[in-house]
PDB file of N, CA and C in Angstrom:
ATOM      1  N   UNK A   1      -6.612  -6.242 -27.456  1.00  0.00           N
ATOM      2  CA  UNK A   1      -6.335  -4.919 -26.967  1.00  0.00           C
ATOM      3  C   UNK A   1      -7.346  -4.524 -25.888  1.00  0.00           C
ATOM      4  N   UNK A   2      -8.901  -4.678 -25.734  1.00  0.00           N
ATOM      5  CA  UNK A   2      -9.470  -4.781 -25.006  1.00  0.00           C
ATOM      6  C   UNK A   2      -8.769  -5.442 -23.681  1.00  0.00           C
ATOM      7  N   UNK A   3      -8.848  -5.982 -23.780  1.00  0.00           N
ATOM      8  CA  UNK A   3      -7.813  -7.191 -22.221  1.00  0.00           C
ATOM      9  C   UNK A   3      -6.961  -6.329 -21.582  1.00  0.00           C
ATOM     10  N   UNK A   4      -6.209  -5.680 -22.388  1.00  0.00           N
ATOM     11  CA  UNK A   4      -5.278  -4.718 -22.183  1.00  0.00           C
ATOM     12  C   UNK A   4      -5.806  -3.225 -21.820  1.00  0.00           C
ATOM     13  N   UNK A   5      -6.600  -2.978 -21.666  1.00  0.00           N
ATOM     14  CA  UNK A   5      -7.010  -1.960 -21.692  1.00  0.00           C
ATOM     15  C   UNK A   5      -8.350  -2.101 -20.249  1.00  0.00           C
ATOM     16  N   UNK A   6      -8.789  -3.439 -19.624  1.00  0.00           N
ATOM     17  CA  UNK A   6      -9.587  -3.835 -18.772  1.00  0.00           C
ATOM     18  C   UNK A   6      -8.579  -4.232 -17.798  1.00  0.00           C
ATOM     19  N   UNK A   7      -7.472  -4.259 -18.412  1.00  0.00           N
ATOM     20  CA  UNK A   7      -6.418  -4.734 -16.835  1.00  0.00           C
ATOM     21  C   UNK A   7      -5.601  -3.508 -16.291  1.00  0.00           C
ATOM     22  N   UNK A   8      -5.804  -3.215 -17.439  1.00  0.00           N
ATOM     23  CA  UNK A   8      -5.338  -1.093 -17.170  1.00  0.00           C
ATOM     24  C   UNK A   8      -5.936  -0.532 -15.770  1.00  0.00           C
ATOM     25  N   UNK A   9      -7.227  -0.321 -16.267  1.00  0.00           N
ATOM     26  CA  UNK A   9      -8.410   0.088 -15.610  1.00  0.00           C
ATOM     27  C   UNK A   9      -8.144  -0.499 -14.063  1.00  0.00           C
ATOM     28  N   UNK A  10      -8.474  -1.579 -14.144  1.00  0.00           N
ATOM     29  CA  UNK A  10      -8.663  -2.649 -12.973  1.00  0.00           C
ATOM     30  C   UNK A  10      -7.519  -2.580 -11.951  1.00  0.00           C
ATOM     31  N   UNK A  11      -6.436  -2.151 -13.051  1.00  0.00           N
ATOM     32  CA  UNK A  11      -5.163  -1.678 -11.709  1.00  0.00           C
ATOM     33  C   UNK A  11      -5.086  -0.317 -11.309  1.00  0.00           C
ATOM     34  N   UNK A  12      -5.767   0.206 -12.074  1.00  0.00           N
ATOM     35  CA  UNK A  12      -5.757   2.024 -12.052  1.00  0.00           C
ATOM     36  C   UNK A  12      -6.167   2.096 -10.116  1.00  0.00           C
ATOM     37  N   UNK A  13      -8.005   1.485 -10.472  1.00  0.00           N
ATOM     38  CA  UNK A  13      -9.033   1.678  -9.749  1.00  0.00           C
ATOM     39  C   UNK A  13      -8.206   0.800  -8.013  1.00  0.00           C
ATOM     40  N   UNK A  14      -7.259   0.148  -8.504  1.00  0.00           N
ATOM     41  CA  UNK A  14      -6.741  -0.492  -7.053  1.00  0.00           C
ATOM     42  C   UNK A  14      -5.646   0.585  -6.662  1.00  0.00           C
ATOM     43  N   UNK A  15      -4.821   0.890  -7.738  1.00  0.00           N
ATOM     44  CA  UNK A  15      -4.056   2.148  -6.777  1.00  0.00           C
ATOM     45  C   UNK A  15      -4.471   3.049  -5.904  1.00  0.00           C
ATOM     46  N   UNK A  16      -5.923   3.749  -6.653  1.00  0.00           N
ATOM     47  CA  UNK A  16      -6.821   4.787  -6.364  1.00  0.00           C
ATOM     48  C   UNK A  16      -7.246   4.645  -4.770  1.00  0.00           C
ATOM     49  N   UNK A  17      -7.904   3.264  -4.633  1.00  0.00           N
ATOM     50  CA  UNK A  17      -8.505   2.724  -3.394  1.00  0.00           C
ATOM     51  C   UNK A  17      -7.230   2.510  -2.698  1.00  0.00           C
ATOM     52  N   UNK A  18      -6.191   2.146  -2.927  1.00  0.00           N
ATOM     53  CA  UNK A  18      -5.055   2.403  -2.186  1.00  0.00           C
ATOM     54  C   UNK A  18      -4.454   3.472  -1.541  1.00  0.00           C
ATOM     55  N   UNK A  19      -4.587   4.525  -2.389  1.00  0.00           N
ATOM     56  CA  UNK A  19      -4.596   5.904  -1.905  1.00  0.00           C
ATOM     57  C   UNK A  19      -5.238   6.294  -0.940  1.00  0.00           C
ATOM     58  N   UNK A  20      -6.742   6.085  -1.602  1.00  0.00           N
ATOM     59  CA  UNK A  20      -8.318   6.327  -0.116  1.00  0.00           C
ATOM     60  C   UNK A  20      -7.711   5.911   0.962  1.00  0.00           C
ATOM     61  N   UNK A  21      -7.352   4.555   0.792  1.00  0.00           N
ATOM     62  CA  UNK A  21      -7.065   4.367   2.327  1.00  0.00           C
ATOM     63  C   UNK A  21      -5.605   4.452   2.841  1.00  0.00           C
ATOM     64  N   UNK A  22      -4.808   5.354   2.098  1.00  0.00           N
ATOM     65  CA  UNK A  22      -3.711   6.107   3.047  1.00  0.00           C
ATOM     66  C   UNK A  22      -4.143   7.442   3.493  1.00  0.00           C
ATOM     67  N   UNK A  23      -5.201   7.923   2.933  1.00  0.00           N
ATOM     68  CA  UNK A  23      -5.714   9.441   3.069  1.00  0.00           C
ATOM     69  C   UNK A  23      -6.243   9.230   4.752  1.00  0.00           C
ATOM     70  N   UNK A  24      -6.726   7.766   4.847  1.00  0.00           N
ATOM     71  CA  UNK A  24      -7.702   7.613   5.527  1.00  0.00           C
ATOM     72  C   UNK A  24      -6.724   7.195   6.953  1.00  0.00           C
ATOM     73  N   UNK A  25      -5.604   6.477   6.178  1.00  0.00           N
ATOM     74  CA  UNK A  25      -4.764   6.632   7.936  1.00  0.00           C
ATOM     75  C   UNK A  25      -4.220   8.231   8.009  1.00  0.00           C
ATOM     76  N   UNK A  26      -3.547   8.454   6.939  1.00  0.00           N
ATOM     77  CA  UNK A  26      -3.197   9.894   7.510  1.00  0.00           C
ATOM     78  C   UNK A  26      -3.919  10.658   8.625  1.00  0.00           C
ATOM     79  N   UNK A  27      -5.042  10.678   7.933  1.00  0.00           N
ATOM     80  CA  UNK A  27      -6.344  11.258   8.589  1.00  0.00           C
ATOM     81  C   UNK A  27      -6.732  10.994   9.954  1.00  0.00           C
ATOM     82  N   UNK A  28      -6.284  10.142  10.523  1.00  0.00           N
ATOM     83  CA  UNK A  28      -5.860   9.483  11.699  1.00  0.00           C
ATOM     84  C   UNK A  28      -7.622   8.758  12.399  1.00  0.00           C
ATOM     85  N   UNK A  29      -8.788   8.445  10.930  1.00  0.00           N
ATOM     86  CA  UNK A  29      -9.603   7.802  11.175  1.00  0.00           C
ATOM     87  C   UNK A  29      -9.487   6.822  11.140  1.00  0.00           C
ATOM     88  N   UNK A  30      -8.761   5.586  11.701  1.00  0.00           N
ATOM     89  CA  UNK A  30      -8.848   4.125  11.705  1.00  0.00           C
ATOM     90  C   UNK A  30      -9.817   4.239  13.022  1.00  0.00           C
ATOM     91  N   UNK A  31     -10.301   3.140  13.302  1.00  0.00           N
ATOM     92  CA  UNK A  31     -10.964   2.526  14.537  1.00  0.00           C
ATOM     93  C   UNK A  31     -10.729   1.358  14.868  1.00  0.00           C
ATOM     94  N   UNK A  32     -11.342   0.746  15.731  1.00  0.00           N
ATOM     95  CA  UNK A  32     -10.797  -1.249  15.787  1.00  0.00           C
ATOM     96  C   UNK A  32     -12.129  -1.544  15.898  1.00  0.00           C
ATOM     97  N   UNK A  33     -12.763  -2.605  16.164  1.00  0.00           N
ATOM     98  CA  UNK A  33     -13.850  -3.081  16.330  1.00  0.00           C
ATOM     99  C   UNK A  33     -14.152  -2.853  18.149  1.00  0.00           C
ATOM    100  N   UNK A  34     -13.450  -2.089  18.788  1.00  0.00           N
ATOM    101  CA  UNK A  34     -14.140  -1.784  20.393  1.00  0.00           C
ATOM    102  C   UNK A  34     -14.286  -0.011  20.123  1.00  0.00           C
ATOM    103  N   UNK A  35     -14.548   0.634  18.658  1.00  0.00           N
ATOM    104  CA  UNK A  35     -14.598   1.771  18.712  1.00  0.00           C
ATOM    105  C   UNK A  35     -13.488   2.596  19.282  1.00  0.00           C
ATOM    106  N   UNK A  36     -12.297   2.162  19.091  1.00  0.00           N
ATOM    107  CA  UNK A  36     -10.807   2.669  19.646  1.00  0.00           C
ATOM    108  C   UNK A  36      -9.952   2.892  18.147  1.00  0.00           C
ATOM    109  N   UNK A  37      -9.570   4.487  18.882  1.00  0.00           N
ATOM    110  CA  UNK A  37      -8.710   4.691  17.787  1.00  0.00           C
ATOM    111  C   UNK A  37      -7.401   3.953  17.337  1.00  0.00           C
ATOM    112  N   UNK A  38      -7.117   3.840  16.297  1.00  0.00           N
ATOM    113  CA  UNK A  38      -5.755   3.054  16.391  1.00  0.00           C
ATOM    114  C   UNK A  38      -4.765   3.891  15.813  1.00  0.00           C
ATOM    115  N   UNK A  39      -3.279   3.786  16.353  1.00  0.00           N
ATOM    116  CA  UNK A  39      -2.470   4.575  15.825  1.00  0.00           C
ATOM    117  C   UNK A  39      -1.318   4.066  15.023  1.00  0.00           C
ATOM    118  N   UNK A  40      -1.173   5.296  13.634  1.00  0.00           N
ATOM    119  CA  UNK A  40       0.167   4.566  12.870  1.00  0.00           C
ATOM    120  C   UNK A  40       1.160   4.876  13.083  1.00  0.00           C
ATOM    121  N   UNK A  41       2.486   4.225  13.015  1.00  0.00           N
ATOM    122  CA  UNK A  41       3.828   4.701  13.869  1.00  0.00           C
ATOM    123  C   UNK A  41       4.481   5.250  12.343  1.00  0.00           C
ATOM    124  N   UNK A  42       4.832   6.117  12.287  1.00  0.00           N
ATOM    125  CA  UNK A  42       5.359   6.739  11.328  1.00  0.00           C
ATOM    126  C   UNK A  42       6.108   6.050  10.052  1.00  0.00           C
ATOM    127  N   UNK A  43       6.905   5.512  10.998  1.00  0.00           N
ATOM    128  CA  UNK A  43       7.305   4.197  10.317  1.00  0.00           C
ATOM    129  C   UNK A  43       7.227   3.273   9.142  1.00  0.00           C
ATOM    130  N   UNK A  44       5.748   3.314   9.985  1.00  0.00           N
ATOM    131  CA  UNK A  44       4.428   2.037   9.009  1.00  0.00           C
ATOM    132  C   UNK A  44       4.106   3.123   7.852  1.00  0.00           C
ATOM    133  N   UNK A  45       3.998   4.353   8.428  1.00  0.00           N
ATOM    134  CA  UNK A  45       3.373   4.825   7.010  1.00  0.00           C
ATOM    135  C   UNK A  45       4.136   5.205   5.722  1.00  0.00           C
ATOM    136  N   UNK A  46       5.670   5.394   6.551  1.00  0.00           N
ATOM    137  CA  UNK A  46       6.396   5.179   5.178  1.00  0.00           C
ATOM    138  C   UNK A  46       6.320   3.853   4.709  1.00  0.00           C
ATOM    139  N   UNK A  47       6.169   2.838   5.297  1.00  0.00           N
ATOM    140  CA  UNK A  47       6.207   1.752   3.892  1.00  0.00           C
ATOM    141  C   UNK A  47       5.185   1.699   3.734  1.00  0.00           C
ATOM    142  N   UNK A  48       3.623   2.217   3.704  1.00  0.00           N
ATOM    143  CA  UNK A  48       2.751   2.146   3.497  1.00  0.00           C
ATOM    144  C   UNK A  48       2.657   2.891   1.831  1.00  0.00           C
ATOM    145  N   UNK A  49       3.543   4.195   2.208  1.00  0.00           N
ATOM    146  CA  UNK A  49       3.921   4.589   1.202  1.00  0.00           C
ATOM    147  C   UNK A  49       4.333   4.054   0.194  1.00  0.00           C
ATOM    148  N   UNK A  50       5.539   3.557   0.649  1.00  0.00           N
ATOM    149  CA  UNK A  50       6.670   3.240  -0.299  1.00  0.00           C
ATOM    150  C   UNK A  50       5.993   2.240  -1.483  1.00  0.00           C
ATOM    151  N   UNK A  51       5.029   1.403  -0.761  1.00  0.00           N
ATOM    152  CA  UNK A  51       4.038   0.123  -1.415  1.00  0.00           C
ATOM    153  C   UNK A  51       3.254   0.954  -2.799  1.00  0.00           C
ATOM    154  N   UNK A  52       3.546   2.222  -3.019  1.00  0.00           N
ATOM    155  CA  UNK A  52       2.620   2.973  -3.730  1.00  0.00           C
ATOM    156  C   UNK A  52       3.869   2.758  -5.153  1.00  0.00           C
ATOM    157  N   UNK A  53       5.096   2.893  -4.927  1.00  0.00           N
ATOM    158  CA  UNK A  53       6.336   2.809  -5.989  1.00  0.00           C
ATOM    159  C   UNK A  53       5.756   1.375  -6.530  1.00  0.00           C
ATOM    160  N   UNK A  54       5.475   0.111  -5.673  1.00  0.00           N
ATOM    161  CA  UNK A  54       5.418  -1.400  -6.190  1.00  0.00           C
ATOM    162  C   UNK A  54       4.154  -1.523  -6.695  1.00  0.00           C
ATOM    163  N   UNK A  55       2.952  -0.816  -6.725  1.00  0.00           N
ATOM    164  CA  UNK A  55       2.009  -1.052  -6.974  1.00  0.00           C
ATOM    165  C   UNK A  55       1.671   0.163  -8.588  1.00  0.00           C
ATOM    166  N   UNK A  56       2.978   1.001  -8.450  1.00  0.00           N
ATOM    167  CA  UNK A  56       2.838   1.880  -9.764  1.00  0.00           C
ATOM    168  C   UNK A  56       3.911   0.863 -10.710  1.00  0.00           C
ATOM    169  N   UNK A  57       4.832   0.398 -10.363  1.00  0.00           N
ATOM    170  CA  UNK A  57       5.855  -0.804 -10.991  1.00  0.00           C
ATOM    171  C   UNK A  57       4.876  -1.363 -11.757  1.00  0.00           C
ATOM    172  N   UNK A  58       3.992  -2.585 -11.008  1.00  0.00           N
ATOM    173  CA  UNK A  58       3.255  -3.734 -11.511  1.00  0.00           C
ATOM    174  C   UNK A  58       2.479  -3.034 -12.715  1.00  0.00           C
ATOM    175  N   UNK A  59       1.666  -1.700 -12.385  1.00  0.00           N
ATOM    176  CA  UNK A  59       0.940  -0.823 -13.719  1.00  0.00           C
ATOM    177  C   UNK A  59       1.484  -0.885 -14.181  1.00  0.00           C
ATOM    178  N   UNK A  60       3.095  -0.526 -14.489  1.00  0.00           N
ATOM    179  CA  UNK A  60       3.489  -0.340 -15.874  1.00  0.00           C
ATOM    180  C   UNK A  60       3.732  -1.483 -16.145  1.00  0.00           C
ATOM    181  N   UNK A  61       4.364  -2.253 -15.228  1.00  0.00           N
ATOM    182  CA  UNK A  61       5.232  -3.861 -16.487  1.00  0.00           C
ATOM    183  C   UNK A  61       3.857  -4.731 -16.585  1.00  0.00           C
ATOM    184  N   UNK A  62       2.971  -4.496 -16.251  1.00  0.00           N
ATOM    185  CA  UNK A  62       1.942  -5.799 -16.791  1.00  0.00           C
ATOM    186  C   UNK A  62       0.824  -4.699 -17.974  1.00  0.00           C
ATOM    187  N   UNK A  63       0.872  -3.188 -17.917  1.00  0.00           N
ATOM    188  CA  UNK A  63       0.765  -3.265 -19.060  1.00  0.00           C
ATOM    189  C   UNK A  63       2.007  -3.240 -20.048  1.00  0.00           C
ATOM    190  N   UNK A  64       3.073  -2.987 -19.955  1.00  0.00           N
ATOM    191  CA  UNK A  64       4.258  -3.089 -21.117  1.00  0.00           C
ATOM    192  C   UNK A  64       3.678  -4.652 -21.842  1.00  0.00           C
ATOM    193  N   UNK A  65       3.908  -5.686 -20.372  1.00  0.00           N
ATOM    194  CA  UNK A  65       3.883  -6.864 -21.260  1.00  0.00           C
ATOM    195  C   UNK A  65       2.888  -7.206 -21.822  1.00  0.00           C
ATOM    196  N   UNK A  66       1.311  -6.731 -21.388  1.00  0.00           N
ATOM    197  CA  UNK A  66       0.202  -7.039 -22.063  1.00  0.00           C
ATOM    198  C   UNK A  66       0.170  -6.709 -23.786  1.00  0.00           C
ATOM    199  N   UNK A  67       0.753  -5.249 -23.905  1.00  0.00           N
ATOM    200  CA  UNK A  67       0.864  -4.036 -25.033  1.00  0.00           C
ATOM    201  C   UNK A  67       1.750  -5.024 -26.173  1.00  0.00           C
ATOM    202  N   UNK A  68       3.312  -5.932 -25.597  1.00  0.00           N
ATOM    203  CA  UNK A  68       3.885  -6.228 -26.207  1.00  0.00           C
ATOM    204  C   UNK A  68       3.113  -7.486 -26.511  1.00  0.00           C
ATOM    205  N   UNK A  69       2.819  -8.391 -25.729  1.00  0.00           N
ATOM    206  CA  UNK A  69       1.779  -9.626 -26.244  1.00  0.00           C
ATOM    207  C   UNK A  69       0.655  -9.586 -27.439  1.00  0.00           C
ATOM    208  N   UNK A  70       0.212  -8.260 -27.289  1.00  0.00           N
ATOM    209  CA  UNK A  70      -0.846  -8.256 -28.226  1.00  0.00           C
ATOM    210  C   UNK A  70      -0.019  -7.789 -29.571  1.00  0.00           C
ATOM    211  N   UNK A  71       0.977  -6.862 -29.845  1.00  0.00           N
ATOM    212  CA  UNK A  71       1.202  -6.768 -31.341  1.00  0.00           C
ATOM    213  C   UNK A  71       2.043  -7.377 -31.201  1.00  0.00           C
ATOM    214  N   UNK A  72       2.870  -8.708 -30.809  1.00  0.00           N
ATOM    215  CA  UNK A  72       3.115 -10.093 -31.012  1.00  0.00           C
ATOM    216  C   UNK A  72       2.173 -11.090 -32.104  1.00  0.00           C
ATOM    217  N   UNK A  73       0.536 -11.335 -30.914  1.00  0.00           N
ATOM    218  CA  UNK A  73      -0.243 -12.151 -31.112  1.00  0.00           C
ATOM    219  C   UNK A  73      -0.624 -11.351 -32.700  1.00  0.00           C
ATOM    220  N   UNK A  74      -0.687  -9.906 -32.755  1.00  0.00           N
ATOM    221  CA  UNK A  74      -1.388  -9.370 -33.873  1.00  0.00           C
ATOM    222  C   UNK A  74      -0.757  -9.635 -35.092  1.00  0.00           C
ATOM    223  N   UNK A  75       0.898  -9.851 -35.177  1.00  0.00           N
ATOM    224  CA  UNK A  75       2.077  -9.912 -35.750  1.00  0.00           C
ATOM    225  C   UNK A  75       1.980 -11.217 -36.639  1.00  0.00           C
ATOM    226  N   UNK A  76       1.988 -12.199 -35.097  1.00  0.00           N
ATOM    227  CA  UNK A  76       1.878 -13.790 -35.427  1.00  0.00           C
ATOM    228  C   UNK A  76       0.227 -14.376 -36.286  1.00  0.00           C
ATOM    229  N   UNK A  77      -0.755 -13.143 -36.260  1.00  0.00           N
ATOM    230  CA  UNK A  77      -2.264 -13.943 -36.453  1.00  0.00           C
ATOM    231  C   UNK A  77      -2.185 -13.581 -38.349  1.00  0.00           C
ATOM    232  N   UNK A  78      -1.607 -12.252 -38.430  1.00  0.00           N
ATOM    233  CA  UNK A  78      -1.391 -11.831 -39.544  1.00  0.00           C
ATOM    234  C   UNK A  78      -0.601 -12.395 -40.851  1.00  0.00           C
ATOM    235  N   UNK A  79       0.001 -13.297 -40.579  1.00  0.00           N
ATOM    236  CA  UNK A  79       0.416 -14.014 -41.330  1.00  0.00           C
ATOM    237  C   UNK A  79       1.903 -12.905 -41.888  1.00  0.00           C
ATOM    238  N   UNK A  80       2.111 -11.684 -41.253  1.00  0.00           N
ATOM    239  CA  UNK A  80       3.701 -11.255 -42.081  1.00  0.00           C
ATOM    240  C   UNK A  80       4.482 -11.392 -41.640  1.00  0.00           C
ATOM    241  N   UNK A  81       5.164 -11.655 -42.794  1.00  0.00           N
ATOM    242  CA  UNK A  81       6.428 -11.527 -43.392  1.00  0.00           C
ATOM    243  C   UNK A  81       7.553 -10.949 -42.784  1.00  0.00           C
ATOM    244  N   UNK A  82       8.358 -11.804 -43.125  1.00  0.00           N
ATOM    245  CA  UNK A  82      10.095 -10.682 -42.485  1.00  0.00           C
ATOM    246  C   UNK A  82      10.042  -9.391 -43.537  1.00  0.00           C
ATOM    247  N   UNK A  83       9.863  -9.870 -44.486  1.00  0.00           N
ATOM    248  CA  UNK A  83      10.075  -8.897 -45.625  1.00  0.00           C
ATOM    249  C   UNK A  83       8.535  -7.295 -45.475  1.00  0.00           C
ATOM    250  N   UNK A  84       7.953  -8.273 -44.731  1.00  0.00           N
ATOM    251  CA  UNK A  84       6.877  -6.871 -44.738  1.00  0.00           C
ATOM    252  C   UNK A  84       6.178  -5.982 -43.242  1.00  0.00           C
ATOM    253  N   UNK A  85       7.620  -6.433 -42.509  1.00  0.00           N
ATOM    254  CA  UNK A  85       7.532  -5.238 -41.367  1.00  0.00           C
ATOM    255  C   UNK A  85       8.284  -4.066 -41.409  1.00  0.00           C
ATOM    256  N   UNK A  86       8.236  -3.499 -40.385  1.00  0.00           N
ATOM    257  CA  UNK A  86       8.805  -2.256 -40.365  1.00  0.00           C
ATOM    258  C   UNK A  86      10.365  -2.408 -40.325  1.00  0.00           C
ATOM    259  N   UNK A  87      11.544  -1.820 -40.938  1.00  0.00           N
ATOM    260  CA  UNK A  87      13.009  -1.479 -40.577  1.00  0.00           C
ATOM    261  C   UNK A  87      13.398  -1.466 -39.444  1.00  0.00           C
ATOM    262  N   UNK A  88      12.862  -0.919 -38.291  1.00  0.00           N
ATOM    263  CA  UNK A  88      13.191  -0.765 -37.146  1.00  0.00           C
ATOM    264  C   UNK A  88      12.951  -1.868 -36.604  1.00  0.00           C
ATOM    265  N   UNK A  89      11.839  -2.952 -36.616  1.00  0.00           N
ATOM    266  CA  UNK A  89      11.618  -4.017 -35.890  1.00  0.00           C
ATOM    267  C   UNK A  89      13.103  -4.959 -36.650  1.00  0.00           C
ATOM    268  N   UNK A  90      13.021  -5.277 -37.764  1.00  0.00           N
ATOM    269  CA  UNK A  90      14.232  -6.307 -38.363  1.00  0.00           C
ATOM    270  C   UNK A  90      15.177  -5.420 -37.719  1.00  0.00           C
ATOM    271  N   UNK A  91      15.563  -4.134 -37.554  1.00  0.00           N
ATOM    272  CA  UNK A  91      16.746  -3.637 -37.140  1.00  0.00           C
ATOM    273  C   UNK A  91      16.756  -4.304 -35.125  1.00  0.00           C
ATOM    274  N   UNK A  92      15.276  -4.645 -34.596  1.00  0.00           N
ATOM    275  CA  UNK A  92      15.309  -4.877 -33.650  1.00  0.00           C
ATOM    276  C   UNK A  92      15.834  -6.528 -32.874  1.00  0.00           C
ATOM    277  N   UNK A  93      15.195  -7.113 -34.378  1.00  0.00           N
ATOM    278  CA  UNK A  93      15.570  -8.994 -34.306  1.00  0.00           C
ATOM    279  C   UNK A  93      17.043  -9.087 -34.581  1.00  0.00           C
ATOM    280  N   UNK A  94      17.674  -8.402 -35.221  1.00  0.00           N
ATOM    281  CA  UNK A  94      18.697  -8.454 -35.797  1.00  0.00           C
ATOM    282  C   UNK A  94      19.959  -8.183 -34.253  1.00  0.00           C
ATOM    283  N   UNK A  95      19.353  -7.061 -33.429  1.00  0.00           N
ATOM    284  CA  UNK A  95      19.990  -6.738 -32.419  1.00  0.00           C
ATOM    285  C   UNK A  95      20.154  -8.201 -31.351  1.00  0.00           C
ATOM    286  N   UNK A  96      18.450  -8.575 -31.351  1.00  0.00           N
ATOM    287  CA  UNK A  96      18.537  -9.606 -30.274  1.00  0.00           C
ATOM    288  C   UNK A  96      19.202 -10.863 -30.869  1.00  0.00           C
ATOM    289  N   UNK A  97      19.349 -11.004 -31.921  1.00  0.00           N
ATOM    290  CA  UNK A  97      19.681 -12.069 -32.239  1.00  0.00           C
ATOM    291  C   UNK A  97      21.124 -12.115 -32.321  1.00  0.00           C
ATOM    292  N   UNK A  98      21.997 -11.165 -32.435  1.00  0.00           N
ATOM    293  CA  UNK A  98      23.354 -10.762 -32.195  1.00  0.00           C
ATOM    294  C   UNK A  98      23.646 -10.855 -30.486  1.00  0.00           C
ATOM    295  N   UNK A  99      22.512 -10.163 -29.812  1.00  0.00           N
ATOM    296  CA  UNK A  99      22.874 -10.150 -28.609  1.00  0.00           C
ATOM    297  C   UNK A  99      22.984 -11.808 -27.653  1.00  0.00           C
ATOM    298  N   UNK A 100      21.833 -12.359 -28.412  1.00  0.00           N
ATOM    299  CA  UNK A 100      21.610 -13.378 -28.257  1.00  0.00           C
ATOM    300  C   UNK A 100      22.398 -14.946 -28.523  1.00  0.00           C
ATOM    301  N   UNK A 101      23.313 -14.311 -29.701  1.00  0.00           N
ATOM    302  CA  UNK A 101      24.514 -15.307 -29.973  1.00  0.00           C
ATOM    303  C   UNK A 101      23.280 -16.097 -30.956  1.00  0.00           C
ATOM    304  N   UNK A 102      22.193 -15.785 -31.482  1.00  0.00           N
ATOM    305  CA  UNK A 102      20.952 -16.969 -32.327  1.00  0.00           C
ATOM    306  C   UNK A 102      22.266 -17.354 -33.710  1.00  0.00           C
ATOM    307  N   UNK A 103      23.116 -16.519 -34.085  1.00  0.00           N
ATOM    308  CA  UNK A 103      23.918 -16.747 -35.369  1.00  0.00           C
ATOM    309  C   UNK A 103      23.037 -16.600 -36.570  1.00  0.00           C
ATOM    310  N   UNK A 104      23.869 -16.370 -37.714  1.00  0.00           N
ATOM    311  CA  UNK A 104      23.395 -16.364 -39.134  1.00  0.00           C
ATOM    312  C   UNK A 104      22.042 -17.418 -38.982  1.00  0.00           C
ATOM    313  N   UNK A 105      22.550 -18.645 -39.514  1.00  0.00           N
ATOM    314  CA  UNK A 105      21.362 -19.849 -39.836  1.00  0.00           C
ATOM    315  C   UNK A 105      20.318 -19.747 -39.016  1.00  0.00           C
ATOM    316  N   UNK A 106      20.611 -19.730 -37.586  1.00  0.00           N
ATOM    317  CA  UNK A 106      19.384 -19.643 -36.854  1.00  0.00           C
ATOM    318  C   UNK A 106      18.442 -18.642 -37.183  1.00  0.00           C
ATOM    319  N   UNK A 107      19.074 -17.388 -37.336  1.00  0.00           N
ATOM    320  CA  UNK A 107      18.241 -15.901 -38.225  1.00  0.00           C
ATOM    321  C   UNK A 107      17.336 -16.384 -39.225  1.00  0.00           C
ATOM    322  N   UNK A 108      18.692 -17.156 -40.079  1.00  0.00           N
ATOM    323  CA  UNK A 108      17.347 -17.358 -41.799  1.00  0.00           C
ATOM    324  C   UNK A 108      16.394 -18.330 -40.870  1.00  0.00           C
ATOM    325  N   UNK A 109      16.720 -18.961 -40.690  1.00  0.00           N
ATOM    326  CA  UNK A 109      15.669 -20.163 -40.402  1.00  0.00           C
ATOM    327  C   UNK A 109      14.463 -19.636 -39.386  1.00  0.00           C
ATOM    328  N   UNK A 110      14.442 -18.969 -38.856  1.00  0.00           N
ATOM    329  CA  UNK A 110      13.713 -18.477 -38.115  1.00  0.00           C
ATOM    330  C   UNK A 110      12.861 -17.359 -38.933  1.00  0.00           C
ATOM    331  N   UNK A 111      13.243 -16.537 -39.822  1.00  0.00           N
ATOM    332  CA  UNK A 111      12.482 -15.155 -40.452  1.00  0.00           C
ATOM    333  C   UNK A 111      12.028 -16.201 -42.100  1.00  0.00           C
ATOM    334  N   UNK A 112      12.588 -17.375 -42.286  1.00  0.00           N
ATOM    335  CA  UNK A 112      11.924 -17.707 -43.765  1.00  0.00           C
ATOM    336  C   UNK A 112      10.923 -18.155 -44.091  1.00  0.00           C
ATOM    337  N   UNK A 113      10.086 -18.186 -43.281  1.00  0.00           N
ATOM    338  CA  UNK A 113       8.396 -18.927 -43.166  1.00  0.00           C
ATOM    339  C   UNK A 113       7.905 -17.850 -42.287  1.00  0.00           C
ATOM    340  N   UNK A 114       8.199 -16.608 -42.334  1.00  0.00           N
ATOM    341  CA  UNK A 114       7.634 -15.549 -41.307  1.00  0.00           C
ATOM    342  C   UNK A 114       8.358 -15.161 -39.899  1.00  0.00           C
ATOM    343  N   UNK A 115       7.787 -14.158 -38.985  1.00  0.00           N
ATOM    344  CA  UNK A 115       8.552 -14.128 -38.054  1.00  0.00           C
ATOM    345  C   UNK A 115       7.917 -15.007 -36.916  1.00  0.00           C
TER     346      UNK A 115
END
């Protein structure tokens, strides 16, 4: 959960600095290296923008999948049982495994030595 919670952070702090430096073209302080202003074409700054939707995307699905990995790994380290999770999760295997075409046997065989 730590891991999860350091990759949080670590993407937070890159959006943030992503921001700074749209504030910073807005702001119309760029320079070049001959001390010349440079200019953004409007254009650019909508997808400069838009890069802010793909970079809030990646926050959420890499933590979703981190969040789901760990009470997986926590699931799998624990040693339980089909018989000793929650209703809603068997109500959840039960879905994928229907959705999934896994069939009856594949079900038992899969939940009878744990999940």
């Amino acid at each position: 959960m730590n891991n999860l919670n350091n990759d949080l952070s670590s993407r937070e702090n890159e959006i943030e600095e992503y921001f700074e430096l749209i504030k910073l073209i807005e702001g119309g302080e760029l320079f070049n290296r001959n001390n010349e202003k440079i200019e953004i074409s409007s254009s650019l700054m909508k997808t400069l923008k838009g890069a802010v939707f793909l970079l809030l995307y990646n926050l959420v699905e890499s933590t979703m999948r981190e969040a789901i990995s760990s009470i997986h790994d926590s699931i799998a380290s624990s040693g339980c049982g089909y018989d000793d999770i929650r209703s809603e999760l068997k109500e959840e295997l039960w879905r994928r495994a229907i959705k999934g075409n896994i069939g009856i046997k594949g079900m038992v065989s899969r939940t009878s030595g744990g999940i």
